[in-house]
PDB file of N, CA and C in Angstrom:
ATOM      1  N   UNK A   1      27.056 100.192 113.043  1.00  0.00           N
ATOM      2  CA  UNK A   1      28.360 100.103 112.465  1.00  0.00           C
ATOM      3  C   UNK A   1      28.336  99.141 111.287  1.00  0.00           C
ATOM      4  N   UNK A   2      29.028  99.874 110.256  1.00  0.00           N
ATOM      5  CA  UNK A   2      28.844  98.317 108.875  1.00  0.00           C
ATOM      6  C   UNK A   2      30.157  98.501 108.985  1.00  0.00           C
ATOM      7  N   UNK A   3      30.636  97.267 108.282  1.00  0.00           N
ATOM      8  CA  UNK A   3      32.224  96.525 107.946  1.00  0.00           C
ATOM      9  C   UNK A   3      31.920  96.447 106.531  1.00  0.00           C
ATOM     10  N   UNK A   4      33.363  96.680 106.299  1.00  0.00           N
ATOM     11  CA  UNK A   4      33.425  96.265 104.730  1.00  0.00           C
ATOM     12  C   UNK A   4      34.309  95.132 104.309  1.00  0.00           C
ATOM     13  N   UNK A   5      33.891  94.357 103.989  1.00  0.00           N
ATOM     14  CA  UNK A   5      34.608  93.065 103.668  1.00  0.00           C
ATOM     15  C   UNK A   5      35.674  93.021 102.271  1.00  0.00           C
ATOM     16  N   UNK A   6      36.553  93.098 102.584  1.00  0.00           N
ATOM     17  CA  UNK A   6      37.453  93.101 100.895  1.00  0.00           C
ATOM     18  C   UNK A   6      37.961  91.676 101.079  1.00  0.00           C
ATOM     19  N   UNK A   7      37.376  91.223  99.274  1.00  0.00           N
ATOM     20  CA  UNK A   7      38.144  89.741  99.170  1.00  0.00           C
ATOM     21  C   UNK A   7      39.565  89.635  97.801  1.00  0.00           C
ATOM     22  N   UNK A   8      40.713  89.298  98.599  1.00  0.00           N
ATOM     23  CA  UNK A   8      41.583  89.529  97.735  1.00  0.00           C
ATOM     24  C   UNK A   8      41.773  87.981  97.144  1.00  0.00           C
ATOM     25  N   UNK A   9      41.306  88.228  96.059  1.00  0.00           N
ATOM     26  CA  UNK A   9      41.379  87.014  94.531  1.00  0.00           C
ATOM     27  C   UNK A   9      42.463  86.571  94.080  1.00  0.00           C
ATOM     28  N   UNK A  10      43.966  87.633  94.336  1.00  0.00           N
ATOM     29  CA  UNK A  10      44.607  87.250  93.984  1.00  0.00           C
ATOM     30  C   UNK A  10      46.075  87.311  94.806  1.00  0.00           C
ATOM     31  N   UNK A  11      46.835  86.362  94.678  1.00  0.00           N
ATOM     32  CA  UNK A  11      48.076  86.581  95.800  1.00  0.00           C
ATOM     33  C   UNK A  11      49.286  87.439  95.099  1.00  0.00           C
ATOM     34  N   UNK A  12      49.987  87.984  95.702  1.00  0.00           N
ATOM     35  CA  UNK A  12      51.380  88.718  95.666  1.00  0.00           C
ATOM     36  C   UNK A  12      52.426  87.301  94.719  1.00  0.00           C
ATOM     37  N   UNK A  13      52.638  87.624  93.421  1.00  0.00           N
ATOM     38  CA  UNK A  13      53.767  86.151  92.813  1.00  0.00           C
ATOM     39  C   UNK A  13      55.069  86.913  92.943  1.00  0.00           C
ATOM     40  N   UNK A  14      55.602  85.798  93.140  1.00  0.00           N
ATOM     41  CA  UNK A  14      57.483  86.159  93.162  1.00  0.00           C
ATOM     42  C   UNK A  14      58.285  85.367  92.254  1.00  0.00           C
ATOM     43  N   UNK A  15      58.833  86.033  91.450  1.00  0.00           N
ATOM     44  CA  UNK A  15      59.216  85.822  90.272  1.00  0.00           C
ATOM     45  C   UNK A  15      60.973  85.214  90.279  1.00  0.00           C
ATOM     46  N   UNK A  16      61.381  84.134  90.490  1.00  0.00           N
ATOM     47  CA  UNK A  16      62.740  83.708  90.800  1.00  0.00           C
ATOM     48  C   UNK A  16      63.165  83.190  89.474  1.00  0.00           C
ATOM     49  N   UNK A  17      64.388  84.092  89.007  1.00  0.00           N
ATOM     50  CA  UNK A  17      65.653  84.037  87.886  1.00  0.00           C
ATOM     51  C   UNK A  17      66.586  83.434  88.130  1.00  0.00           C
ATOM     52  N   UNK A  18      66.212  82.680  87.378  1.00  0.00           N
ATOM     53  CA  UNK A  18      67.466  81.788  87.604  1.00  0.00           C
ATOM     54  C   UNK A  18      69.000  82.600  87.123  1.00  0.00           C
ATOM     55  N   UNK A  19      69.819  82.327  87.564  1.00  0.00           N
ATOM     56  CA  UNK A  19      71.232  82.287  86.354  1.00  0.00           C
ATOM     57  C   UNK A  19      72.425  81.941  87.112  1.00  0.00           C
ATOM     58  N   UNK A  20      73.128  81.551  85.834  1.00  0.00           N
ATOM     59  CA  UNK A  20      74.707  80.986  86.121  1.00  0.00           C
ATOM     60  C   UNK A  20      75.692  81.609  86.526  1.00  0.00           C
ATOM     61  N   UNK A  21      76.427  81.080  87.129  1.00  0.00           N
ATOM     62  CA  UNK A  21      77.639  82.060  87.631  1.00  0.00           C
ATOM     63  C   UNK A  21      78.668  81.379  86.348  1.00  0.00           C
ATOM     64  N   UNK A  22      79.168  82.600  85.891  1.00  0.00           N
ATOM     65  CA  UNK A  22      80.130  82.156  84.785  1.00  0.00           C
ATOM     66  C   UNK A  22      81.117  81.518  85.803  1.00  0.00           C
ATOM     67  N   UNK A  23      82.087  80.767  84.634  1.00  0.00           N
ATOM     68  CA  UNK A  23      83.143  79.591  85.302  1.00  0.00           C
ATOM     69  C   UNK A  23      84.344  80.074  84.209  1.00  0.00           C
ATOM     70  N   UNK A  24      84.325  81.307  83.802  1.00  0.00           N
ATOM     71  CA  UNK A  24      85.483  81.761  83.244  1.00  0.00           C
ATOM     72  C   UNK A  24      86.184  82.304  83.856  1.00  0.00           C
ATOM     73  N   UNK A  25      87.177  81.612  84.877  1.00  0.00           N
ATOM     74  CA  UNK A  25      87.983  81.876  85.324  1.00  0.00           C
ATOM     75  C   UNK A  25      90.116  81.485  84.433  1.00  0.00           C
ATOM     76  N   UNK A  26      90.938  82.140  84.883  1.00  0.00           N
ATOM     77  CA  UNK A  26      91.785  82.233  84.118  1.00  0.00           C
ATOM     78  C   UNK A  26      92.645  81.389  85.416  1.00  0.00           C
ATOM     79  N   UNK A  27      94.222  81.474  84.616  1.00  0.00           N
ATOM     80  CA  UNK A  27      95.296  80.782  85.293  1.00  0.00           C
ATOM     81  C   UNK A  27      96.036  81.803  85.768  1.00  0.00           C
ATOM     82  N   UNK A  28      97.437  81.949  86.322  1.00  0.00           N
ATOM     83  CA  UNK A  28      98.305  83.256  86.855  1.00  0.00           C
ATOM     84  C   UNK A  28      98.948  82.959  85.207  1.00  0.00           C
ATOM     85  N   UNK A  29      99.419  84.410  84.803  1.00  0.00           N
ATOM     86  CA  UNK A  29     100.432  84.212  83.607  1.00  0.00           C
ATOM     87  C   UNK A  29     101.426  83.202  83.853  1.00  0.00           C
ATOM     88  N   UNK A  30     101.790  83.465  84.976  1.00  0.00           N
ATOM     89  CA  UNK A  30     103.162  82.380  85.089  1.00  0.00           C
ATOM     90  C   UNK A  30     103.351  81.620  86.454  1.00  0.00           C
ATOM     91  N   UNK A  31     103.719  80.662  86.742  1.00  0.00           N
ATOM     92  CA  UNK A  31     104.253  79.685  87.891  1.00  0.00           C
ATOM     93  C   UNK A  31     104.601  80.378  88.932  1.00  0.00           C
ATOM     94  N   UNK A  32     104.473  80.384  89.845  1.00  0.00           N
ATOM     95  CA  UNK A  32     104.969  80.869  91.062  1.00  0.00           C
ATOM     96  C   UNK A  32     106.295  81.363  91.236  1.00  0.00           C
ATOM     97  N   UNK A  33     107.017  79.694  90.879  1.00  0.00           N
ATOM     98  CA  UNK A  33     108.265  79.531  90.961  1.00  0.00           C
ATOM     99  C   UNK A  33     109.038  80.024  89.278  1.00  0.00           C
ATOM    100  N   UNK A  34     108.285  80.564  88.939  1.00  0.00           N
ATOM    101  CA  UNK A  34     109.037  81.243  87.158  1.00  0.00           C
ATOM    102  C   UNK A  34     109.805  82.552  87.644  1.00  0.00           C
ATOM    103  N   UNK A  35     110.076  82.463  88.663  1.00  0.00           N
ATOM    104  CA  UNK A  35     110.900  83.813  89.199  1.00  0.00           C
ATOM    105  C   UNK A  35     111.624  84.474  87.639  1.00  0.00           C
ATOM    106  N   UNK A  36     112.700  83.579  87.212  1.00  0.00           N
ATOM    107  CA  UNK A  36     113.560  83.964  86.053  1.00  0.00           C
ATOM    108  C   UNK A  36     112.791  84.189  85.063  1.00  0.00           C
ATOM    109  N   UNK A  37     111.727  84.330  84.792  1.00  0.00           N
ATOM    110  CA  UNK A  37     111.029  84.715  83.494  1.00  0.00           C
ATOM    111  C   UNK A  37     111.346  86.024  83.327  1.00  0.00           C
ATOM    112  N   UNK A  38     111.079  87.053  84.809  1.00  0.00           N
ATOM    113  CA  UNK A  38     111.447  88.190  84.153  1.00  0.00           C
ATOM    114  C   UNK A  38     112.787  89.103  85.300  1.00  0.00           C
ATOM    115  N   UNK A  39     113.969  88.585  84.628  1.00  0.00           N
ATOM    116  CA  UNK A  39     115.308  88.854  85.628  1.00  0.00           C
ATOM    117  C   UNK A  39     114.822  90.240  86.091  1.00  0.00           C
ATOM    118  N   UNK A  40     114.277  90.896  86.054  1.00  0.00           N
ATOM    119  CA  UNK A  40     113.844  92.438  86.560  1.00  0.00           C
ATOM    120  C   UNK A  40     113.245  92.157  87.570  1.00  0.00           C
ATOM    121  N   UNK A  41     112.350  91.993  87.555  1.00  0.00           N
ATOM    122  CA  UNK A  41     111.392  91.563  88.561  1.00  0.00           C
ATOM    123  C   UNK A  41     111.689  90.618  89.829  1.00  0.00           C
ATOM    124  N   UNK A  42     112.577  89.650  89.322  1.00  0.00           N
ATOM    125  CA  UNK A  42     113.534  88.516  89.976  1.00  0.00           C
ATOM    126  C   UNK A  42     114.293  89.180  90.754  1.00  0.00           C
ATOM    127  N   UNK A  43     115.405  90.225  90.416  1.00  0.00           N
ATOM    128  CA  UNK A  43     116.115  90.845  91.195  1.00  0.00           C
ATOM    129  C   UNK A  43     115.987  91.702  92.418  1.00  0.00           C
ATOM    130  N   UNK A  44     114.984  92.263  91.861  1.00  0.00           N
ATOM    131  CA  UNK A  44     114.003  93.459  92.457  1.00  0.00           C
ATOM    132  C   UNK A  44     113.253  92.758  93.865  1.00  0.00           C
ATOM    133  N   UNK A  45     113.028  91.780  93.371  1.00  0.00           N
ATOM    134  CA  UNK A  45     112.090  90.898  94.895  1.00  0.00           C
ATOM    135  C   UNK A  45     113.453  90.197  95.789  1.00  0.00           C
ATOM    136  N   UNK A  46     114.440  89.631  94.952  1.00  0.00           N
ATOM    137  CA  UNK A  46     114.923  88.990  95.776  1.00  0.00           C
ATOM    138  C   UNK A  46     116.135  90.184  96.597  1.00  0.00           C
ATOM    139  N   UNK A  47     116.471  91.514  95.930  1.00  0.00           N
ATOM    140  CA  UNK A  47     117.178  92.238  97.225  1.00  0.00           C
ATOM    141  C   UNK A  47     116.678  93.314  97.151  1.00  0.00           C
ATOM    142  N   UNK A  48     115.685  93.692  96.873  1.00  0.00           N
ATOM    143  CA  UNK A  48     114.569  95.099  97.536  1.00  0.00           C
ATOM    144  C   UNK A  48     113.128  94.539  97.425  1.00  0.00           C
ATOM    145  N   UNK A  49     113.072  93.754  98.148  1.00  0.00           N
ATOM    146  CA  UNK A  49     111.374  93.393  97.885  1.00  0.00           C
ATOM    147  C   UNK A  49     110.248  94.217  98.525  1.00  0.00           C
ATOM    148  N   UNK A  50     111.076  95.126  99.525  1.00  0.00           N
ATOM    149  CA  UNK A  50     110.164  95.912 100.193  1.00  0.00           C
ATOM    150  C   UNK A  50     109.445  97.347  98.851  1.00  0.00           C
ATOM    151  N   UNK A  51     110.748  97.590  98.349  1.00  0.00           N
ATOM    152  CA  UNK A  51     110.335  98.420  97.202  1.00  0.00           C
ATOM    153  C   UNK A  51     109.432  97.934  95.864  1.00  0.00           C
ATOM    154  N   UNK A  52     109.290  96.082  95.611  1.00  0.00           N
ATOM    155  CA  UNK A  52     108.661  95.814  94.684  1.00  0.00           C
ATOM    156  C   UNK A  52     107.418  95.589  95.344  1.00  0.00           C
ATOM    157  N   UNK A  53     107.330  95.087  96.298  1.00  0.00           N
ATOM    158  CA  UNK A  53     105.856  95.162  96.891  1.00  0.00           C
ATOM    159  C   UNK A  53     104.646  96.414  97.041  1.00  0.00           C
ATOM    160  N   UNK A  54     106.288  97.501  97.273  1.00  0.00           N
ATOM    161  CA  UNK A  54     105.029  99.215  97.499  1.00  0.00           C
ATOM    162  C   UNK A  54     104.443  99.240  95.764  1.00  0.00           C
ATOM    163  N   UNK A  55     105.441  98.915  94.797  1.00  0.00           N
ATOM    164  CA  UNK A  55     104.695  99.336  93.569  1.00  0.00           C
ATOM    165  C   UNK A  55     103.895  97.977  93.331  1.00  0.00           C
ATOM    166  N   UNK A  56     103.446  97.043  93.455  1.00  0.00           N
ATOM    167  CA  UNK A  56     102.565  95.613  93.153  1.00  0.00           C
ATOM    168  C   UNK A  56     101.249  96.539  93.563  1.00  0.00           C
ATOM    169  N   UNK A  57     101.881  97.106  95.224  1.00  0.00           N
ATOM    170  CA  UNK A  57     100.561  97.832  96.030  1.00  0.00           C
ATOM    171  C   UNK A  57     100.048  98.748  95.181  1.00  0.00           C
ATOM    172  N   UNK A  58     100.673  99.504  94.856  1.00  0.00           N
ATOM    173  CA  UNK A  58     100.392 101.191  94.222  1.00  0.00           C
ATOM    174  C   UNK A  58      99.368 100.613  92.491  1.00  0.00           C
ATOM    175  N   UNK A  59     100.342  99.683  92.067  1.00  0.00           N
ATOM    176  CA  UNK A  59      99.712  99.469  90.591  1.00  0.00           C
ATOM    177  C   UNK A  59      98.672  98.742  91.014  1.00  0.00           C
ATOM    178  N   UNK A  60      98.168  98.233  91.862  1.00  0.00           N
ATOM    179  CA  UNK A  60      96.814  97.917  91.923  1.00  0.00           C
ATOM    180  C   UNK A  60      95.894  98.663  92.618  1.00  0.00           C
ATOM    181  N   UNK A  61      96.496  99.976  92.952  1.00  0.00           N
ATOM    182  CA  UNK A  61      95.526 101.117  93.193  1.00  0.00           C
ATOM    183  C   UNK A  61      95.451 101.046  94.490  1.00  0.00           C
ATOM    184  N   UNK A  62      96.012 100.705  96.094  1.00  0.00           N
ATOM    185  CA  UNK A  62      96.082 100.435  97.187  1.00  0.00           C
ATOM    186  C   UNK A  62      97.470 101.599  97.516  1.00  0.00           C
ATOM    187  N   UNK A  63      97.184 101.585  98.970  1.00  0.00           N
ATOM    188  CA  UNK A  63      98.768 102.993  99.484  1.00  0.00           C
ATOM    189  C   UNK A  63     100.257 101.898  99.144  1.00  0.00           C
ATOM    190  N   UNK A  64     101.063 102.808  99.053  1.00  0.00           N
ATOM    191  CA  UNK A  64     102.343 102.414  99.046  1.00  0.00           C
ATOM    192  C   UNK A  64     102.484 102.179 100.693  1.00  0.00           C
ATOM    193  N   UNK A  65     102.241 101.747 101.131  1.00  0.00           N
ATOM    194  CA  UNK A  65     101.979 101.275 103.232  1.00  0.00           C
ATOM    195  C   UNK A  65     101.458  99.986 103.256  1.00  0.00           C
ATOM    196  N   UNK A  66     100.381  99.565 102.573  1.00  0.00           N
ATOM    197  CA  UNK A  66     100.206  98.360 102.485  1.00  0.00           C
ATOM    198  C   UNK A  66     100.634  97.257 103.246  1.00  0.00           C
ATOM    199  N   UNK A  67     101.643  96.776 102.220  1.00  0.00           N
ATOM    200  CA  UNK A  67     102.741  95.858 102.348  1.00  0.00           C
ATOM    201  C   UNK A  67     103.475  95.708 103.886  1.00  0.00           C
ATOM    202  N   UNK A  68     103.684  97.010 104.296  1.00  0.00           N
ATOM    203  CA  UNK A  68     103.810  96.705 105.754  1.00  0.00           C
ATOM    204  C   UNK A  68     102.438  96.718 106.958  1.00  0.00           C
ATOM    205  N   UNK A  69     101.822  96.670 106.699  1.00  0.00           N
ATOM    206  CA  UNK A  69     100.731  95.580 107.552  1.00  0.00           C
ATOM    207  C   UNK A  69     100.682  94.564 107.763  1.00  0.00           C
ATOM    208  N   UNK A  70     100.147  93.525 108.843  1.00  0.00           N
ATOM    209  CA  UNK A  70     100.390  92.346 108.604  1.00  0.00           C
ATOM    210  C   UNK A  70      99.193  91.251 108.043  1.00  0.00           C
ATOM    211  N   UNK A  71      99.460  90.553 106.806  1.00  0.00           N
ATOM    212  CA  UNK A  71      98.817  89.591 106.424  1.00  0.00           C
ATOM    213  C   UNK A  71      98.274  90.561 105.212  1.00  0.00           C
ATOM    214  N   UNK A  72      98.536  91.496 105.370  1.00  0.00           N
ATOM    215  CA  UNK A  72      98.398  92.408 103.999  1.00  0.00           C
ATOM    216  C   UNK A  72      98.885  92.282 102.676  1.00  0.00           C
ATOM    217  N   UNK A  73      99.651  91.032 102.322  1.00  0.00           N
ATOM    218  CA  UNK A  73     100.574  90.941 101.416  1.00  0.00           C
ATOM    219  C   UNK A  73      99.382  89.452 100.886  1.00  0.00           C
ATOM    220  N   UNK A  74      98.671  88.891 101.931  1.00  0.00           N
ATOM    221  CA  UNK A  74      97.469  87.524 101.192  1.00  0.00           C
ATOM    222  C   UNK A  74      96.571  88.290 100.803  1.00  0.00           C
ATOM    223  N   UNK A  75      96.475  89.629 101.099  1.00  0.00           N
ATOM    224  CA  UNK A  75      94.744  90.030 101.334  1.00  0.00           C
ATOM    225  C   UNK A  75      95.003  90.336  99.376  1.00  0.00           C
ATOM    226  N   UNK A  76      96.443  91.519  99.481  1.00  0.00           N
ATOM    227  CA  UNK A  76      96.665  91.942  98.295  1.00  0.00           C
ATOM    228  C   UNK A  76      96.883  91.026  97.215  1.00  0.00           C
ATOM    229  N   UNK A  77      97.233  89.444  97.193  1.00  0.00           N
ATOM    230  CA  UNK A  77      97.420  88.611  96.367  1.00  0.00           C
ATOM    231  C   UNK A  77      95.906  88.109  95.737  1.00  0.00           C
ATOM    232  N   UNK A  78      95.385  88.168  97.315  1.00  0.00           N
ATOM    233  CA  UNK A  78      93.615  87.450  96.860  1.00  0.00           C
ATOM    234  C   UNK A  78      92.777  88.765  95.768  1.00  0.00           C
ATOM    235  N   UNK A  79      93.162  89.930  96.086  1.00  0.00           N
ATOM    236  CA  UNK A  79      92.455  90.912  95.656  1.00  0.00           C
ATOM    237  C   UNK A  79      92.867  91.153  94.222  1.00  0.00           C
ATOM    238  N   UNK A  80      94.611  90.681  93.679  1.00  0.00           N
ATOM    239  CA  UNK A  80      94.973  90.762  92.390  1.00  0.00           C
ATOM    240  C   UNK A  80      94.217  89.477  91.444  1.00  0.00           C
ATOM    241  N   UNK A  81      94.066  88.421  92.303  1.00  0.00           N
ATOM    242  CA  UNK A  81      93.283  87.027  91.884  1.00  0.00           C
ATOM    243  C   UNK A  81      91.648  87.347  91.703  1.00  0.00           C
ATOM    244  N   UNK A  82      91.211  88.253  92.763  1.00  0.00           N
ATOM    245  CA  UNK A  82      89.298  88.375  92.141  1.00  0.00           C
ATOM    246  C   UNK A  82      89.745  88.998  91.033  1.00  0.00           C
ATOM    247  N   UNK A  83      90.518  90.070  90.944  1.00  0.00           N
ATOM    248  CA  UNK A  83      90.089  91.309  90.120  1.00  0.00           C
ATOM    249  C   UNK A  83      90.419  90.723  88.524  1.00  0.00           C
ATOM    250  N   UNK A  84      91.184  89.985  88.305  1.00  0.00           N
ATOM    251  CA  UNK A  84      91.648  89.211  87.209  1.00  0.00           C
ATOM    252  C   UNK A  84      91.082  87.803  86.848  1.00  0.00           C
ATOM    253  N   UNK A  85      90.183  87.182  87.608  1.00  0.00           N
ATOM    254  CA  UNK A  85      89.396  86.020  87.875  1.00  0.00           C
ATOM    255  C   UNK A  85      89.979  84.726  87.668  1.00  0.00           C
ATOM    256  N   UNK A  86      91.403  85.105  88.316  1.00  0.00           N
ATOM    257  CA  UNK A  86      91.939  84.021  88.355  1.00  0.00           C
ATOM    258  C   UNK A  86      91.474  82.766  89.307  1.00  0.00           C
ATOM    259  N   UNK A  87      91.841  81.432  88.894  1.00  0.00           N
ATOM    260  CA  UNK A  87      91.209  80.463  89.803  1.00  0.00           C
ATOM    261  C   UNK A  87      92.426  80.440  91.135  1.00  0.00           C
ATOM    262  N   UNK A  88      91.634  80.022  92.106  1.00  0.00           N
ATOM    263  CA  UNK A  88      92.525  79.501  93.783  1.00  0.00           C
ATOM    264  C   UNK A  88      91.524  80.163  94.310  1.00  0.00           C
ATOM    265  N   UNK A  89      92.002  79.857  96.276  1.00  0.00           N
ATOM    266  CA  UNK A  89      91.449  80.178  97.118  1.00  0.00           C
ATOM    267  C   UNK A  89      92.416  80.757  98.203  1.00  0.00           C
ATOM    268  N   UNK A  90      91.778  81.542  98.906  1.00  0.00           N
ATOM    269  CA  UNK A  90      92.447  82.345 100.414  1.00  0.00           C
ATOM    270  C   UNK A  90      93.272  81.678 100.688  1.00  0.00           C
ATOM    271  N   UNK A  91      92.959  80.301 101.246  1.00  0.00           N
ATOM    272  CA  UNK A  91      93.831  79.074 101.527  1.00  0.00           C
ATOM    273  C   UNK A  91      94.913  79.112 100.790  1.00  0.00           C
ATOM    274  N   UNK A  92      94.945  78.912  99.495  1.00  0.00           N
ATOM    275  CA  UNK A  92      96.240  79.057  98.438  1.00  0.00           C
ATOM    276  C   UNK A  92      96.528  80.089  98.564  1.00  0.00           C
ATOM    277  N   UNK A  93      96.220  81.236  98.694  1.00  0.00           N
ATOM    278  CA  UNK A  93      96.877  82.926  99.115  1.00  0.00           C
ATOM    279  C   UNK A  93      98.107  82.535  99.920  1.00  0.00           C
ATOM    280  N   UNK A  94      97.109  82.151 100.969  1.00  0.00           N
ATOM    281  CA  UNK A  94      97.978  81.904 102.403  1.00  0.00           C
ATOM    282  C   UNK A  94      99.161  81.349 102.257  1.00  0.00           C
ATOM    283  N   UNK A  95      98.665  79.523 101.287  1.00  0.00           N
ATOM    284  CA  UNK A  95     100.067  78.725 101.376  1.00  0.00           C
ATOM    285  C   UNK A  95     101.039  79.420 100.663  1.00  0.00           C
ATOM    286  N   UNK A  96     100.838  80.365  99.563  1.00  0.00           N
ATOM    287  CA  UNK A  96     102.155  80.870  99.115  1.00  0.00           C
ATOM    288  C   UNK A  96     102.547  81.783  99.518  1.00  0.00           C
ATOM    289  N   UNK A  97     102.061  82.478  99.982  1.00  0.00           N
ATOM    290  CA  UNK A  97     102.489  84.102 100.552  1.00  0.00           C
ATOM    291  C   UNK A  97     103.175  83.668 101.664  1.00  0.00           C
ATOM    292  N   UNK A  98     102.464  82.732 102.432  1.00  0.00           N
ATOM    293  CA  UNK A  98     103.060  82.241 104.146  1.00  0.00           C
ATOM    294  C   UNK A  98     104.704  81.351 103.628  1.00  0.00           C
ATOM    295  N   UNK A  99     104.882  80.458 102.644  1.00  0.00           N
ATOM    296  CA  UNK A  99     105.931  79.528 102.598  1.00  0.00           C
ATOM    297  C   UNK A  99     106.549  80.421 101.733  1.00  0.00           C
ATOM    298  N   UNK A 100     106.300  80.765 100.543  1.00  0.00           N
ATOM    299  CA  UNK A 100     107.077  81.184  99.457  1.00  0.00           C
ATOM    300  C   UNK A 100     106.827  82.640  99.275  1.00  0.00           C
ATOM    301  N   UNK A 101     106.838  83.762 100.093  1.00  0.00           N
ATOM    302  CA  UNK A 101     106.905  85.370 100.716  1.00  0.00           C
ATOM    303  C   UNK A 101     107.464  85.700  98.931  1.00  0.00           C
ATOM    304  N   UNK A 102     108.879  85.769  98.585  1.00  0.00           N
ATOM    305  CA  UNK A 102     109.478  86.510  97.472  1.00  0.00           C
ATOM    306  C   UNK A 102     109.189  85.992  96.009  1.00  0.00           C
ATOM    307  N   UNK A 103     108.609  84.827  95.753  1.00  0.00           N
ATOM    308  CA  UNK A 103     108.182  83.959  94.580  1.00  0.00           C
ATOM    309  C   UNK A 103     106.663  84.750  94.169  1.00  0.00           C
ATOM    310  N   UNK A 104     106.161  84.759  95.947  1.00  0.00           N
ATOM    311  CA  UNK A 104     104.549  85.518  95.471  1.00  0.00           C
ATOM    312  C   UNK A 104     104.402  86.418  95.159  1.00  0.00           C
ATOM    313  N   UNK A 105     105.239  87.387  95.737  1.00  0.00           N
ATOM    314  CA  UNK A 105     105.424  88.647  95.105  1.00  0.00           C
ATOM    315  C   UNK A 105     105.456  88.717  93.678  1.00  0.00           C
ATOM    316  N   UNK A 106     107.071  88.242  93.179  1.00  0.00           N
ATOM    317  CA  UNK A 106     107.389  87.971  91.746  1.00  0.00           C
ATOM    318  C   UNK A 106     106.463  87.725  91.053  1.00  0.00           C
ATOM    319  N   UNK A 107     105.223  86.721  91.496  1.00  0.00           N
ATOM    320  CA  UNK A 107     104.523  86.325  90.488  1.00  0.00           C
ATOM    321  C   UNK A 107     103.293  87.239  90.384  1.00  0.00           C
ATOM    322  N   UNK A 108     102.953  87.899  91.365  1.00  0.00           N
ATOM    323  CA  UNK A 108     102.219  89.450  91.754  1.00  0.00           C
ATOM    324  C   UNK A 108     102.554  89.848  90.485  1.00  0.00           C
ATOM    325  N   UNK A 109     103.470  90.758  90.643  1.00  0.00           N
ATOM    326  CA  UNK A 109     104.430  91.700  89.896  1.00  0.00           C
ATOM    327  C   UNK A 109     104.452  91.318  88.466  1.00  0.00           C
ATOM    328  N   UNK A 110     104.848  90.043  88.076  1.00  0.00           N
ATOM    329  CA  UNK A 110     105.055  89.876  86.764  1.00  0.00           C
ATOM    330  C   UNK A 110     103.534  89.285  85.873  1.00  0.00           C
ATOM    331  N   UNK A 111     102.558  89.181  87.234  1.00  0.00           N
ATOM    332  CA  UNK A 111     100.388  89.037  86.591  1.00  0.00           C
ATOM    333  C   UNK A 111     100.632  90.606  85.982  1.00  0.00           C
ATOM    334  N   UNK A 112     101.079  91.472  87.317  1.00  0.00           N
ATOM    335  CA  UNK A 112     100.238  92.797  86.946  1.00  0.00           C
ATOM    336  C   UNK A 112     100.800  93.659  85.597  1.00  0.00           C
ATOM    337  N   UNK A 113     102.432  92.974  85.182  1.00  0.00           N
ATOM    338  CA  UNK A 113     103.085  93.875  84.103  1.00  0.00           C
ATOM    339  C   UNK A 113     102.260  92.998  82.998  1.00  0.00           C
ATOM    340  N   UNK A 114     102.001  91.651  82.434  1.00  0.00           N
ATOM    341  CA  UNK A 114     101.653  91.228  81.666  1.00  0.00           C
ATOM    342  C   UNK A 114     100.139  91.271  81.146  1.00  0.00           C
ATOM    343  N   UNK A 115      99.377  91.995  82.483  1.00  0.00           N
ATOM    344  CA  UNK A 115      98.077  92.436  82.204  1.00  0.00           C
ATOM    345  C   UNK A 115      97.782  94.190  82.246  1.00  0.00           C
ATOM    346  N   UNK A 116      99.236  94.504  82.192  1.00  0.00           N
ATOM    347  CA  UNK A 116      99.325  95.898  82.011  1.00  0.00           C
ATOM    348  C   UNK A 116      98.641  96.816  82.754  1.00  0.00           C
TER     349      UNK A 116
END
């Protein structure tokens, strides 16, 4: 019986790239609490908010059902915030959606008309 001996000279390299995560992140167009910036929008949340929420849902491409799920109204705020790279966190989703329900909306609503 012969063996054959193979000598490997050289090793397998792994090649690691670096790169940056951009930090261009943006602000919301407007304040939370800027409800009155746009009396349309203002009205609309504060005595049919169920109807401004299905279209916040719809214009960001999600069912008009959404909104009635529960906790569906942070998921949809966090998801208008990646998609626009606005700065905050879940946590901040939460605190406004959980304390201030009709302001977050409003301010939903009046990101998504001003970014068309």
């Amino acid at each position: 019986m012969s063996y054959q001996t193979e000598v490997i000279s050289s090793q397998p390299q792994v090649t690691v790239t670096s790169y940056t995560i951009s930090s261009n992140t943006a602000e919301w167009s407007s304040n939370v609490c800027d409800c009155c910036e746009d009396c349309g929008i203002c009205i609309c949340g504060t005595f049919i908010p169920c109807i401004l929420a299905c279209k916040v849902s719809q214009d960001h491409g999600d069912s008009c059902c959404l909104p009635f799920l529960p906790g569906a109204m942070i998921a949809l705020r966090t998801s208008i915030r990646s998609k626009h790279h606005i700065s905050g966190s879940v946590c901040d989703d939460w605190v406004v959606m959980s304390c201030l329900p009709l302001c977050g909306l409003c301010q939903m609503a009046r990101e998504q008309k001003s970014r068309g």
